[in-house]
Protein backbone atom coordinates (compact mmCIF):
# COMPACT_ATOMS: atom_id res chain seq x y z
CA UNK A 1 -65.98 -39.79 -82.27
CA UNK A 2 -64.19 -36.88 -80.60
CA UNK A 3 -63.02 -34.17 -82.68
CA UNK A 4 -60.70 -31.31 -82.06
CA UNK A 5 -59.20 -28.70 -84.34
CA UNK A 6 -57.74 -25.06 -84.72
CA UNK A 7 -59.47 -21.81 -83.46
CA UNK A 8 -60.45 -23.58 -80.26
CA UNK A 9 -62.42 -26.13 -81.27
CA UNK A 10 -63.64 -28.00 -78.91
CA UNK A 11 -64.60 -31.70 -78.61
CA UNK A 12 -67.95 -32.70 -80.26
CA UNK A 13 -70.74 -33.05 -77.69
CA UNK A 14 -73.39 -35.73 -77.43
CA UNK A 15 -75.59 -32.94 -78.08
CA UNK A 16 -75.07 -33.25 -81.15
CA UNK A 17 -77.11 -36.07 -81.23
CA UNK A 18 -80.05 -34.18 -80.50
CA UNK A 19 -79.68 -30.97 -82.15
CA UNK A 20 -83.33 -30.08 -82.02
CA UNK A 21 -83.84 -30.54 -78.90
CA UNK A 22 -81.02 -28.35 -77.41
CA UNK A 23 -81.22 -26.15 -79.43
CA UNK A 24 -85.06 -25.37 -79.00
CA UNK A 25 -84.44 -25.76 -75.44
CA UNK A 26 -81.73 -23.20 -75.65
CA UNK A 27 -80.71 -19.90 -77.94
CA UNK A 28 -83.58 -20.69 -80.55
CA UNK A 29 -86.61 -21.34 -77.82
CA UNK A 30 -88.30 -17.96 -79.03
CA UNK A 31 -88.97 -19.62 -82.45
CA UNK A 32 -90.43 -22.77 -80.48
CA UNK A 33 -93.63 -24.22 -80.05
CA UNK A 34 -93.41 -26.56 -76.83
CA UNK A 35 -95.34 -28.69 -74.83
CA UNK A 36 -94.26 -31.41 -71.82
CA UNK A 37 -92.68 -33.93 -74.28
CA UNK A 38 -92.15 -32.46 -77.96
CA UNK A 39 -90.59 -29.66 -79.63
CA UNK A 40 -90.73 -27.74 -83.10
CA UNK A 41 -90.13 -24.96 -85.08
CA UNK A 42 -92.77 -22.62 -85.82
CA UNK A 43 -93.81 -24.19 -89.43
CA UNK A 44 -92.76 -20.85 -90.70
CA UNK A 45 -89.55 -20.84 -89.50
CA UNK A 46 -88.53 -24.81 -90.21
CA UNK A 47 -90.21 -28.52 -90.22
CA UNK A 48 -87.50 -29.91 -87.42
CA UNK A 49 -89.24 -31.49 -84.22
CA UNK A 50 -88.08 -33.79 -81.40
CA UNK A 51 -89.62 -35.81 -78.97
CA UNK A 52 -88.10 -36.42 -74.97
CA UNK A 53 -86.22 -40.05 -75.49
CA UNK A 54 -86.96 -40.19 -79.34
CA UNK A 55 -90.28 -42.03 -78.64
CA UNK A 56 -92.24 -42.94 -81.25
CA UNK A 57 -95.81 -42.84 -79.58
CA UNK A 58 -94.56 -38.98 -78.69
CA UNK A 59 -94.33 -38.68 -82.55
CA UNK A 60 -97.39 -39.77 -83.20
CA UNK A 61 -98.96 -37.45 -80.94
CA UNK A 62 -97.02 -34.43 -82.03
CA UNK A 63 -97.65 -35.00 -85.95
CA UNK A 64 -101.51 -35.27 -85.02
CA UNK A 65 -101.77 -32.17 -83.96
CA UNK A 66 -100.30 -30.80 -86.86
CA UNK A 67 -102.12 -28.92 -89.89
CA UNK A 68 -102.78 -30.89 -93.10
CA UNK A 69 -100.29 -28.70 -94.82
CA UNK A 70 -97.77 -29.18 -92.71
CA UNK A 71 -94.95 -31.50 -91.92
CA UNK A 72 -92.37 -32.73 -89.17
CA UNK A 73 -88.88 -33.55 -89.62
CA UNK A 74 -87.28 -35.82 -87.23
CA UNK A 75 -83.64 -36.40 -87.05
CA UNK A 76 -83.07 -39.44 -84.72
CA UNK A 77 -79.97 -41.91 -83.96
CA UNK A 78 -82.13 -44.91 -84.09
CA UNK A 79 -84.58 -45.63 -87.50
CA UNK A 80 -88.38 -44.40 -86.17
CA UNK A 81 -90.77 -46.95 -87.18
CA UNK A 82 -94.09 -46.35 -88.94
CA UNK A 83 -96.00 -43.63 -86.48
CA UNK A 84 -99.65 -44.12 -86.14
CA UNK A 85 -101.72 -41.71 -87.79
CA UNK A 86 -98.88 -40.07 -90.43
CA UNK A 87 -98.22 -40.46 -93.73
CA UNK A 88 -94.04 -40.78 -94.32
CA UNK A 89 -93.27 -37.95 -96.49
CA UNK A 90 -89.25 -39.38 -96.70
CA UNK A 91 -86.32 -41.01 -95.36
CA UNK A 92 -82.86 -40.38 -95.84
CA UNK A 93 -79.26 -41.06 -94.20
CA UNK A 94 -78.05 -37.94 -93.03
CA UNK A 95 -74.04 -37.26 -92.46
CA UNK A 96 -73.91 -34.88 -89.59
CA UNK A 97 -70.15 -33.41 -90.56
CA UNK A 98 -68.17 -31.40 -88.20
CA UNK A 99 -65.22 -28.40 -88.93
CA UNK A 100 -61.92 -30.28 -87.46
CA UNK A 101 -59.55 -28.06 -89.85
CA UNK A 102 -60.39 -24.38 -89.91
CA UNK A 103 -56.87 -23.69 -92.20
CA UNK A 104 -58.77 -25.92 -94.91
CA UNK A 105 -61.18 -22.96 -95.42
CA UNK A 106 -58.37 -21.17 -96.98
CA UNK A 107 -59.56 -17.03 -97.84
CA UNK A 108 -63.43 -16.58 -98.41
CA UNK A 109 -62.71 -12.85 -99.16
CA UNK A 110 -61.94 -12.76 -102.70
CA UNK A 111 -65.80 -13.41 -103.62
CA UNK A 112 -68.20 -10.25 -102.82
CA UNK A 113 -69.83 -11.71 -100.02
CA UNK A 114 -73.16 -9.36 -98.64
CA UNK A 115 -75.15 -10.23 -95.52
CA UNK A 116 -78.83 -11.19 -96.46
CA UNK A 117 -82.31 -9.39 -94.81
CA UNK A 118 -85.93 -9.28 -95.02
CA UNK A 119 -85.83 -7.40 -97.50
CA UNK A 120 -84.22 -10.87 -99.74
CA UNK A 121 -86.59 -13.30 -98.06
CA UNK A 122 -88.92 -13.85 -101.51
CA UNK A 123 -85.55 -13.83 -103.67
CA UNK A 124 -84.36 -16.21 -101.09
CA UNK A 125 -87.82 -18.45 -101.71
CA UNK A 126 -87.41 -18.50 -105.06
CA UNK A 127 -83.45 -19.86 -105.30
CA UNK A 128 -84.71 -22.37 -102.63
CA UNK A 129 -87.61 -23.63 -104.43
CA UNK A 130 -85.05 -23.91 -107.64
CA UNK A 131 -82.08 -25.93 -106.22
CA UNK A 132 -83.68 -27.77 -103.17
CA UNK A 133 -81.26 -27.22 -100.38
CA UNK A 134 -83.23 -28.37 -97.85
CA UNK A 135 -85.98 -27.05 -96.19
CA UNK A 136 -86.48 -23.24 -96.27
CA UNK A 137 -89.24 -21.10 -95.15
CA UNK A 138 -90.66 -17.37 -95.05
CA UNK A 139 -89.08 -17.20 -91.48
CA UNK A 140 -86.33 -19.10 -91.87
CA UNK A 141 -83.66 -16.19 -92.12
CA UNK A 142 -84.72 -15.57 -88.36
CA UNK A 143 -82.71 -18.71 -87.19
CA UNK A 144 -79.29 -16.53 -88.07
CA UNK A 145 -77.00 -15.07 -90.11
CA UNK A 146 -77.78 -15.97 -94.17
CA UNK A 147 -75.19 -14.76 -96.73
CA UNK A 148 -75.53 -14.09 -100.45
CA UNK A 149 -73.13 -13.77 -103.70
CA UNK A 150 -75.28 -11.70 -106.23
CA UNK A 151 -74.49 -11.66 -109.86
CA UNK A 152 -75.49 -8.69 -112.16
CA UNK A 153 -77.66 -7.51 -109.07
CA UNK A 154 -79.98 -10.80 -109.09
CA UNK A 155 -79.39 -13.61 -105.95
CA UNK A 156 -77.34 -16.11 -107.46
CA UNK A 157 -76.07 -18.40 -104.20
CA UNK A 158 -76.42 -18.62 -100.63
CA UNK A 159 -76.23 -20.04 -97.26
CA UNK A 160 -76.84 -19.21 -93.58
CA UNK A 161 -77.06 -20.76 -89.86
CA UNK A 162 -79.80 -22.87 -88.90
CA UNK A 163 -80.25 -24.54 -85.60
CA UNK A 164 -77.94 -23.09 -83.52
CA UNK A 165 -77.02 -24.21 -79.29
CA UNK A 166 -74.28 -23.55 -77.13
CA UNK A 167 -70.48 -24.22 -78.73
CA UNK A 168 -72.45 -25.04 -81.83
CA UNK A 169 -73.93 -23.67 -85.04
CA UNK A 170 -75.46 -25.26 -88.09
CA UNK A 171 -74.29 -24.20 -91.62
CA UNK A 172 -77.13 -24.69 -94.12
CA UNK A 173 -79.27 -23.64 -97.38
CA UNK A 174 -76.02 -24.26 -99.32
CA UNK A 175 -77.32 -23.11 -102.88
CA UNK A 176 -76.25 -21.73 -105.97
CA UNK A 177 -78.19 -20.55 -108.96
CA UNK A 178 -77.17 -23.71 -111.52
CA UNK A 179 -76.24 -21.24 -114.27
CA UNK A 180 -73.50 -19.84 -111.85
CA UNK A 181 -72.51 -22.95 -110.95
CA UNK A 182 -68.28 -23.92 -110.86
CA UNK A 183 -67.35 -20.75 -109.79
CA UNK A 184 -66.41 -21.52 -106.10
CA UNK A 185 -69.86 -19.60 -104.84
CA UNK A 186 -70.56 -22.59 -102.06
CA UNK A 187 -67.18 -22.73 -100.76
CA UNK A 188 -66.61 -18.89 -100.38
CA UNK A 189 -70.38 -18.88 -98.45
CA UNK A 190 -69.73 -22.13 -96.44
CA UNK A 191 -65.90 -20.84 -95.79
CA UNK A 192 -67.02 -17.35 -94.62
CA UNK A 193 -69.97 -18.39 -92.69
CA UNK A 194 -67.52 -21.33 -90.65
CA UNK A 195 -64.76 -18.27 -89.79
CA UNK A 196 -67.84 -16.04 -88.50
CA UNK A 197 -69.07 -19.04 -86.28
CA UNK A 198 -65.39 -19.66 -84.92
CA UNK A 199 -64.62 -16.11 -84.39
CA UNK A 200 -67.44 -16.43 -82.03
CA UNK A 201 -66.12 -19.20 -79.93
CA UNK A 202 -68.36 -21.88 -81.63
CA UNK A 203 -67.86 -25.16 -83.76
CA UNK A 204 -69.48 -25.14 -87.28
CA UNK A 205 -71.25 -28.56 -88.10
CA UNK A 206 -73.75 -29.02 -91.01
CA UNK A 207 -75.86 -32.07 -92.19
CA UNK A 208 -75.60 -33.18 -95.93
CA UNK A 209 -77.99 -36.13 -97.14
CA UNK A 210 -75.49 -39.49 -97.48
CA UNK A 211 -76.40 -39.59 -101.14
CA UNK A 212 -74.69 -36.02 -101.94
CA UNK A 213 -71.95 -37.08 -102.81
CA UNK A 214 -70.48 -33.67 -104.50
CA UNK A 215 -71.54 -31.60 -101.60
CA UNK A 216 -69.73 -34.19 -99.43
CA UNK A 217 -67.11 -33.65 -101.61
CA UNK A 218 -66.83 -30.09 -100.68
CA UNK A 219 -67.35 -30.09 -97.16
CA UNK A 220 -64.48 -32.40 -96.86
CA UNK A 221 -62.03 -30.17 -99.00
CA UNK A 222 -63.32 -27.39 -96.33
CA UNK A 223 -61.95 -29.35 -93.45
CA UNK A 224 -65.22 -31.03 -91.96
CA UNK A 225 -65.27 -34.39 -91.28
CA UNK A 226 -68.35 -36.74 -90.33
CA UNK A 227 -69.31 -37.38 -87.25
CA UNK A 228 -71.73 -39.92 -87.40
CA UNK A 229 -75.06 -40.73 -89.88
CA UNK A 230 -78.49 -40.07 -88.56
CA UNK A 231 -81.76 -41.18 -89.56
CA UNK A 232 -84.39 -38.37 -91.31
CA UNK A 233 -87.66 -39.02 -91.10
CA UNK A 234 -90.30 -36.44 -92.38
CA UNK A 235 -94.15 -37.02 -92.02
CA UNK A 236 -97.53 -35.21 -92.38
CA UNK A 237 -100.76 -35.73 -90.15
CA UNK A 238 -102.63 -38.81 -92.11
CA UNK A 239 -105.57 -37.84 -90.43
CA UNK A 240 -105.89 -33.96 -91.60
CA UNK A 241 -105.35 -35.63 -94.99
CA UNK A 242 -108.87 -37.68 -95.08
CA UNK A 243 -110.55 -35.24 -92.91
């Protein structure tokens, strides 16, 4: 599906399809760990791994040497099979949604929008670990730029770039504090965050499980459109777990 909008945007790429892998392979290779065919976030930073050719004996191998605490995430075109040795944590549809109409973001600037630090990272845990945005770590905030809206001083929504290659950037960690809810907190950060990303020459895209239906909702009011579903798969090392 080829997509084009305002601010320059340019076509969507077929590497999109494998966002891990370029973008490991590209800007975000300092927070990888690599080896010939497989490659993953530091499990402080994020769960996301691929394999060369989506392979699911390459899986395998990659969740066994993983620690029993830890997890992959795999986001493939193609449904992976069970993997020998791991234990399927989930499965979901994703909707990999694209920016096609940057005047749909209409004027992020009447909400008090502050740049997040180090210095927020255990504030950041906690509203995480409350609304389940998807998966955020200590290190996470080293991936890019994270925004916040505070209210009466305490973190109460926010939402940053995640795996980022050339042209592209992910938009992601889309929460708000559910008492602050209906007050137009995840459009302002998603808006704001989408104008930075253009003003840079790049094309905002996010990923939104299919089920979501109100953050769909949004994204589509924002001027993103999908681009195609791909399969999540998340698993842990089976054989840490009886070891």
């Amino acid at each position: 599906m080829n997509v084009s909008g305002n601010h320059g945007i340019a076509t969507a790429s077929s590497v999109l399809d494998r966002v891990t892998w370029a973008a490991l392979g590209g800007p975000q290779a300092h927070l990888a760990q690599l080896d010939a065919d497989g490659r993953r976030y530091a499990p402080e930073v994020a769960p996301f791994a691929a394999v060369r050719d989506e392979d699911a004996t390459l899986v395998a191998a990659m969740v066994s040497r993983t620690a029993a605490a830890d997890s992959l995430a795999f986001a493939t075109l193609a449904p992976l099979g069970e993997v020998d040795g791991a234990v399927t944590v989930m499965r979901a549809m994703l909707l990999q949604m694209v920016l096609v109409d940057a005047a749909a973001l209409g004027d992020p600037t009447q909400v008090d929008i502050g740049t997040l630090s180090g210095n927020d990272v255990p504030e950041m845990l906690c509203l995480a670990q409350a609304t389940r945005p998807g998966p955020f770590g200590p290190r996470t905030i080293e991936m890019g730029t994270y925004l916040g809206i505070r209210v009466d001083g305490a973190l109460a929504a926010m939402a940053g770039e995640r795996q980022r290659m050339p042209g592209f950037s992910e938009i992601s960690a889309v929460c708000v504090d559910p008492a602050c809810r209906g007050r137009g907190y995840a459009g302002a950060l998603v808006a704001r965050l989408a104008r930075d990303i253009l003003d840079r020459g790049a094309v905002p895209f996010l990923h939104v499980v299919k089920e979501n239906v109100n953050a769909i909702a949004l994204y589509r009011r924002l001027g993103f459109v999908t681009r195609r579903e791909l399969h999540l798969a998340i698993f842990k090392n089976g054989s840490r777990d009886q070891a």
